[in-house]
C-alpha atoms as a PDB file:
ATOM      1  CA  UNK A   1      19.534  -7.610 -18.108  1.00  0.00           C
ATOM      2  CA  UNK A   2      15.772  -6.087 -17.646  1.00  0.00           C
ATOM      3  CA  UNK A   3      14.871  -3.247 -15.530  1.00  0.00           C
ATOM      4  CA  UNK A   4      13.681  -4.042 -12.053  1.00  0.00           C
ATOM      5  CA  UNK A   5      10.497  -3.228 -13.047  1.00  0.00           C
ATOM      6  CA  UNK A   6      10.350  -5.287 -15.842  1.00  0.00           C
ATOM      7  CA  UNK A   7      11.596  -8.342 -14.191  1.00  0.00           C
ATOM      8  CA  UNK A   8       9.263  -7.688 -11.860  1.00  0.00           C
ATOM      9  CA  UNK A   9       6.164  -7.650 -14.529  1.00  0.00           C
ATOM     10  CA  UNK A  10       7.694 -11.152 -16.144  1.00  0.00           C
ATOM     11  CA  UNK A  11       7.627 -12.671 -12.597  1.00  0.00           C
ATOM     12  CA  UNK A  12       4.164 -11.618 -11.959  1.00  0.00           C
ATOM     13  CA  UNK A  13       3.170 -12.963 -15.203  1.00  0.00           C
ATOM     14  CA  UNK A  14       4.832 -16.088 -14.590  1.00  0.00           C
ATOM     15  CA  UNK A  15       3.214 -16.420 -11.278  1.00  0.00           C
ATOM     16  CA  UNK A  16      -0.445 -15.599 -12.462  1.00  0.00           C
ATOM     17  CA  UNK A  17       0.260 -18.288 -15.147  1.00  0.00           C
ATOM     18  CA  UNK A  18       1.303 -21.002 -12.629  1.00  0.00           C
ATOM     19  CA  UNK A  19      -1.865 -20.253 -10.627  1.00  0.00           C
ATOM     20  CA  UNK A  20      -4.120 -20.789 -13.419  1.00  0.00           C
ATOM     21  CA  UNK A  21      -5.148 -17.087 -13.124  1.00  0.00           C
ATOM     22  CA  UNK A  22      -3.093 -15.357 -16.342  1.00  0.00           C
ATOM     23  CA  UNK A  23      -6.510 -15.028 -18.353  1.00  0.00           C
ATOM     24  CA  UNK A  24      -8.737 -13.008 -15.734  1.00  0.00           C
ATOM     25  CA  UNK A  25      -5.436 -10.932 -14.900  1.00  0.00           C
ATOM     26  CA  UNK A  26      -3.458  -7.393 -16.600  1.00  0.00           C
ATOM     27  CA  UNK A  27      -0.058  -6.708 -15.223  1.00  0.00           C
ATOM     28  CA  UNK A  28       0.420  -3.151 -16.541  1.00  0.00           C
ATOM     29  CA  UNK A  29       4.145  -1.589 -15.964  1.00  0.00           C
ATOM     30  CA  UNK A  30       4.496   1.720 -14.446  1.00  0.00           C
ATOM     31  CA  UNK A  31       5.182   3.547 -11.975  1.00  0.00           C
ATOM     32  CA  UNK A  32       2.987   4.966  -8.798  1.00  0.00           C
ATOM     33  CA  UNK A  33       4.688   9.030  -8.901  1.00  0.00           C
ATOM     34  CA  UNK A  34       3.400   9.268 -12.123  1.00  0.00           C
ATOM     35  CA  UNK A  35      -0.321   7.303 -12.126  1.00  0.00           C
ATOM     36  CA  UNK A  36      -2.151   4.493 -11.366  1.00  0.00           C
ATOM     37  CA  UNK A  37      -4.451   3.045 -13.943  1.00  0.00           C
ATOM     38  CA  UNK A  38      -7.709   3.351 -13.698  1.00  0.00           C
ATOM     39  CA  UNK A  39     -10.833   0.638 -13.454  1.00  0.00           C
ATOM     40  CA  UNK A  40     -10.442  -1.078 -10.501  1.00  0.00           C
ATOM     41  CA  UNK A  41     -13.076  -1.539  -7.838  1.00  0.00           C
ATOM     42  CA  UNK A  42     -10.406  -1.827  -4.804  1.00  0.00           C
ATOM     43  CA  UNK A  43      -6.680  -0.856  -4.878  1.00  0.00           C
ATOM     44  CA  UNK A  44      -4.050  -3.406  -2.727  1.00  0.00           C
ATOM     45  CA  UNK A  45      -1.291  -1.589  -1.909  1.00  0.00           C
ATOM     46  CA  UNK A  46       0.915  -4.204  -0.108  1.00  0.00           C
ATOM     47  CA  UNK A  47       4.499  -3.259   1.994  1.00  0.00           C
ATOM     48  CA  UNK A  48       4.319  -0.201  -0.529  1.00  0.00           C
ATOM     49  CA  UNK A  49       3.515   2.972   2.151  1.00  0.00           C
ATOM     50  CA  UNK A  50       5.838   1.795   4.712  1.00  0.00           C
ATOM     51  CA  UNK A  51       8.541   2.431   2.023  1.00  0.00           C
ATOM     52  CA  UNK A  52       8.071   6.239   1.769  1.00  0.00           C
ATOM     53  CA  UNK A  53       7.697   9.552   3.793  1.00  0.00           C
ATOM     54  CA  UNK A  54       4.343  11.079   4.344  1.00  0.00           C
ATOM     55  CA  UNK A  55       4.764  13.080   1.385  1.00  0.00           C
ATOM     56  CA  UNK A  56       5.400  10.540  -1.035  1.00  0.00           C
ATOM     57  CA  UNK A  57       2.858   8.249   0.406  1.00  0.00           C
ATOM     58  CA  UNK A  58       0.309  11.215   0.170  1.00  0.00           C
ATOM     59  CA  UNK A  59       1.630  11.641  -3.608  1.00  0.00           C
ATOM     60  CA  UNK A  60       1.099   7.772  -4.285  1.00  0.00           C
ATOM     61  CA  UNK A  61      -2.472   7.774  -2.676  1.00  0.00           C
ATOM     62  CA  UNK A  62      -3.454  10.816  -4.343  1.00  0.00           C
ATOM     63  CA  UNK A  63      -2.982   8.952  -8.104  1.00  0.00           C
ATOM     64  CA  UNK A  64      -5.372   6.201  -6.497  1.00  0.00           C
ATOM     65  CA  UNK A  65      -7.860   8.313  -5.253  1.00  0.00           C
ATOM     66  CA  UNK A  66      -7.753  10.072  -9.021  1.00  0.00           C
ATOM     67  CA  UNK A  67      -8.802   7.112 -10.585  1.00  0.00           C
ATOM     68  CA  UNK A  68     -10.914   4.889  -7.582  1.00  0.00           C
ATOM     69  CA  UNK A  69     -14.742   4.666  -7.827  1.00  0.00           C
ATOM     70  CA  UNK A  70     -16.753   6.516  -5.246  1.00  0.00           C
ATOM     71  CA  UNK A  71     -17.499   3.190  -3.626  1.00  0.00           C
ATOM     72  CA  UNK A  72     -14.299   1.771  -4.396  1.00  0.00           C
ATOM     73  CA  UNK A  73     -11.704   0.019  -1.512  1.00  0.00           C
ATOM     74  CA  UNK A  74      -8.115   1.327  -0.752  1.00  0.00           C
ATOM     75  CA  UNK A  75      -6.711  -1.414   0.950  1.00  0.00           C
ATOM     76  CA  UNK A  76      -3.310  -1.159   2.382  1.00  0.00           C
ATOM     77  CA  UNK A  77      -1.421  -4.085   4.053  1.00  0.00           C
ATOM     78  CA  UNK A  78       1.212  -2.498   6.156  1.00  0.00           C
ATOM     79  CA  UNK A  79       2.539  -2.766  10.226  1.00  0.00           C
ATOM     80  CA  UNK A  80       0.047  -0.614  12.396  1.00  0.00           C
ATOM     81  CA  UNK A  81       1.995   0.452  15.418  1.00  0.00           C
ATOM     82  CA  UNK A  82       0.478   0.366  18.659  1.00  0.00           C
ATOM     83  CA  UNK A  83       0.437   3.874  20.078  1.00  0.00           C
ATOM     84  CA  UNK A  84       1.514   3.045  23.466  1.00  0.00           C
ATOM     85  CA  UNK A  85       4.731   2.041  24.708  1.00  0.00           C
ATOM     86  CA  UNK A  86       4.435  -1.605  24.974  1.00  0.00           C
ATOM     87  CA  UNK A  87       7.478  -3.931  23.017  1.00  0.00           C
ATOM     88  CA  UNK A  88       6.344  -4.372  19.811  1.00  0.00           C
ATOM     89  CA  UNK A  89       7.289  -6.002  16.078  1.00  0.00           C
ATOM     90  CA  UNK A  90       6.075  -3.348  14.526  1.00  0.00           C
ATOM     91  CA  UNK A  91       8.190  -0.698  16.137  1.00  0.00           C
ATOM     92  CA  UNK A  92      11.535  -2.104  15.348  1.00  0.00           C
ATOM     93  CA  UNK A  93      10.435  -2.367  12.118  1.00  0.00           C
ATOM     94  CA  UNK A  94       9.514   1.348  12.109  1.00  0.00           C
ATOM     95  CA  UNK A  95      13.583   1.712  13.085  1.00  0.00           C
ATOM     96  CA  UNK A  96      14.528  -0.598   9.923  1.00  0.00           C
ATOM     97  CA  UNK A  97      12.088   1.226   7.800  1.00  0.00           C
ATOM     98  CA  UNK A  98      13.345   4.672   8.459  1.00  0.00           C
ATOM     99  CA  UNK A  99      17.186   3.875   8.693  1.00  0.00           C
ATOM    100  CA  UNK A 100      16.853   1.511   4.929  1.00  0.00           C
ATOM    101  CA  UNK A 101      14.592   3.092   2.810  1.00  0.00           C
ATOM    102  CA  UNK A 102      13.503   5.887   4.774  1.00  0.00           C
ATOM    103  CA  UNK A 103       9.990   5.282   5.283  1.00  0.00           C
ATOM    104  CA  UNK A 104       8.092   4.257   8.288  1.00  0.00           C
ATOM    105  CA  UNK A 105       5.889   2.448  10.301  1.00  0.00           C
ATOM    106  CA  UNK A 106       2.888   4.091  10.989  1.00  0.00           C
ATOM    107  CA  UNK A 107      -0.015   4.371  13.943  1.00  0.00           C
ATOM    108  CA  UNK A 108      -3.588   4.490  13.196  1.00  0.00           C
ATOM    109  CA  UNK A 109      -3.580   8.047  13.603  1.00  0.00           C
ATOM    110  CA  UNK A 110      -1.122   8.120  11.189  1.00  0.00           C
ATOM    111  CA  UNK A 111      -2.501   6.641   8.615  1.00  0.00           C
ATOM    112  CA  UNK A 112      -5.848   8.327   9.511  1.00  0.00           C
ATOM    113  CA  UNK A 113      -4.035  11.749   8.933  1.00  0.00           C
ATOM    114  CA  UNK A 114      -1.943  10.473   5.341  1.00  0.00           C
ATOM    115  CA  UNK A 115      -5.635   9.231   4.305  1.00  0.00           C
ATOM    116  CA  UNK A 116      -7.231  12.167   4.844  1.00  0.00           C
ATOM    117  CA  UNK A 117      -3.937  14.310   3.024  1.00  0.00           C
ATOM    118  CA  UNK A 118      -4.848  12.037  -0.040  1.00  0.00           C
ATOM    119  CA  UNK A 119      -8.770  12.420  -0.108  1.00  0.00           C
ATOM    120  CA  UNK A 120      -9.480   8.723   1.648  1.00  0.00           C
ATOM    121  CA  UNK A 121     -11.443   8.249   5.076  1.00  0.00           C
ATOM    122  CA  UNK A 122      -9.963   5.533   7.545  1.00  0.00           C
ATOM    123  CA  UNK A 123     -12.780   3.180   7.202  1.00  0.00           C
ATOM    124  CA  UNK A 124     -11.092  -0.132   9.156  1.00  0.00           C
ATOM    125  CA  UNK A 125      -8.049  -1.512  10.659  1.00  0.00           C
ATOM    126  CA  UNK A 126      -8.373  -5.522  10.051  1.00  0.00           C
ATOM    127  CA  UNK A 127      -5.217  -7.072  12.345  1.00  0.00           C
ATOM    128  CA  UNK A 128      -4.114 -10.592  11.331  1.00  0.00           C
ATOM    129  CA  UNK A 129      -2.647 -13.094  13.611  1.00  0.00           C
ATOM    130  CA  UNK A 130       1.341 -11.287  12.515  1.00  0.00           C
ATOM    131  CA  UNK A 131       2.347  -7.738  13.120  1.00  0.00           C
ATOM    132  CA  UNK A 132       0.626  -7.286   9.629  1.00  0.00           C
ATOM    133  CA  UNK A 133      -2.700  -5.465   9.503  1.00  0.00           C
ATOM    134  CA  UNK A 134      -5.433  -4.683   6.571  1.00  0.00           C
ATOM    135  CA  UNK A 135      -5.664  -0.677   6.339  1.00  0.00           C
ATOM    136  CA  UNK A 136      -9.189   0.155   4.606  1.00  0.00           C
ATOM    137  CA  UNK A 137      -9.960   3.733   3.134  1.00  0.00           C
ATOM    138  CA  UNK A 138     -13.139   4.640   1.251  1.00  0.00           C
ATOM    139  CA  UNK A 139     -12.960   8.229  -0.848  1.00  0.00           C
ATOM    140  CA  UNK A 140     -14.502  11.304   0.620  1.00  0.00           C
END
């Protein structure tokens, strides 16, 4: 049996294949707490943060911002919890989050504050029509 990382590399190459996209695509193995390679123009991280605690998160984003461009795009697809005390998805998903894995939900402040720990500047906060929004930081 492979590694979970490794299955997960074979399924991404079997998925870029099946869209037609395998020859304008890399799928390099590796892990996030040690580096992120470098020559991208934007960085997607997508249901990664929410996994983690702050400092985790802050270690993760700290490999991107090592290797982004100066005009380069973090882009991180995550819940943004609303900050006031309305019901909302996102919330009990911040209790799933921190009783499964351990990580959480965050507000914008939040992620304003764990972008600035890393080097990154809250730039936008894109909702979509789910409890899903687009995070964008730029480098400072």
């Amino acid at each position: 049996m492979l590694p979970t990382s490794s299955l997960v590399v074979e399924r991404t190459k079997e998925n870029l294949k099946a869209a037609g996209l395998a020859d304008r695509c890399s799928v390099i193995e590796g892990s996030f707490f040690e580096s992120i390679p470098a020559g991208a123009d934007a960085y997607l991280f997508r249901h990664i943060i929410h996994d983690w605690t702050d400092e985790q998160s802050i270690q993760i984003l700290g490999h991107c911002r090592k290797v982004i461009p100066a005009n380069g795009k973090l882009l991180i697809v995550d819940c943004v919890v609303p900050a006031d005390n309305a019901p909302s998805l996102s919330k009990d998903m911040d209790i799933t989050m921190l009783t499964f894995p351990g990580g959480q939900e965050r507000t914008e402040a939040r992620f304003r504050s764990l972008l600035k720990a890393a080097s990154f500047e809250l730039k936008s906060i894109t909702p979509t029509t789910t409890m899903i929004s687009v995070v964008e930081g730029k480098p400072v």
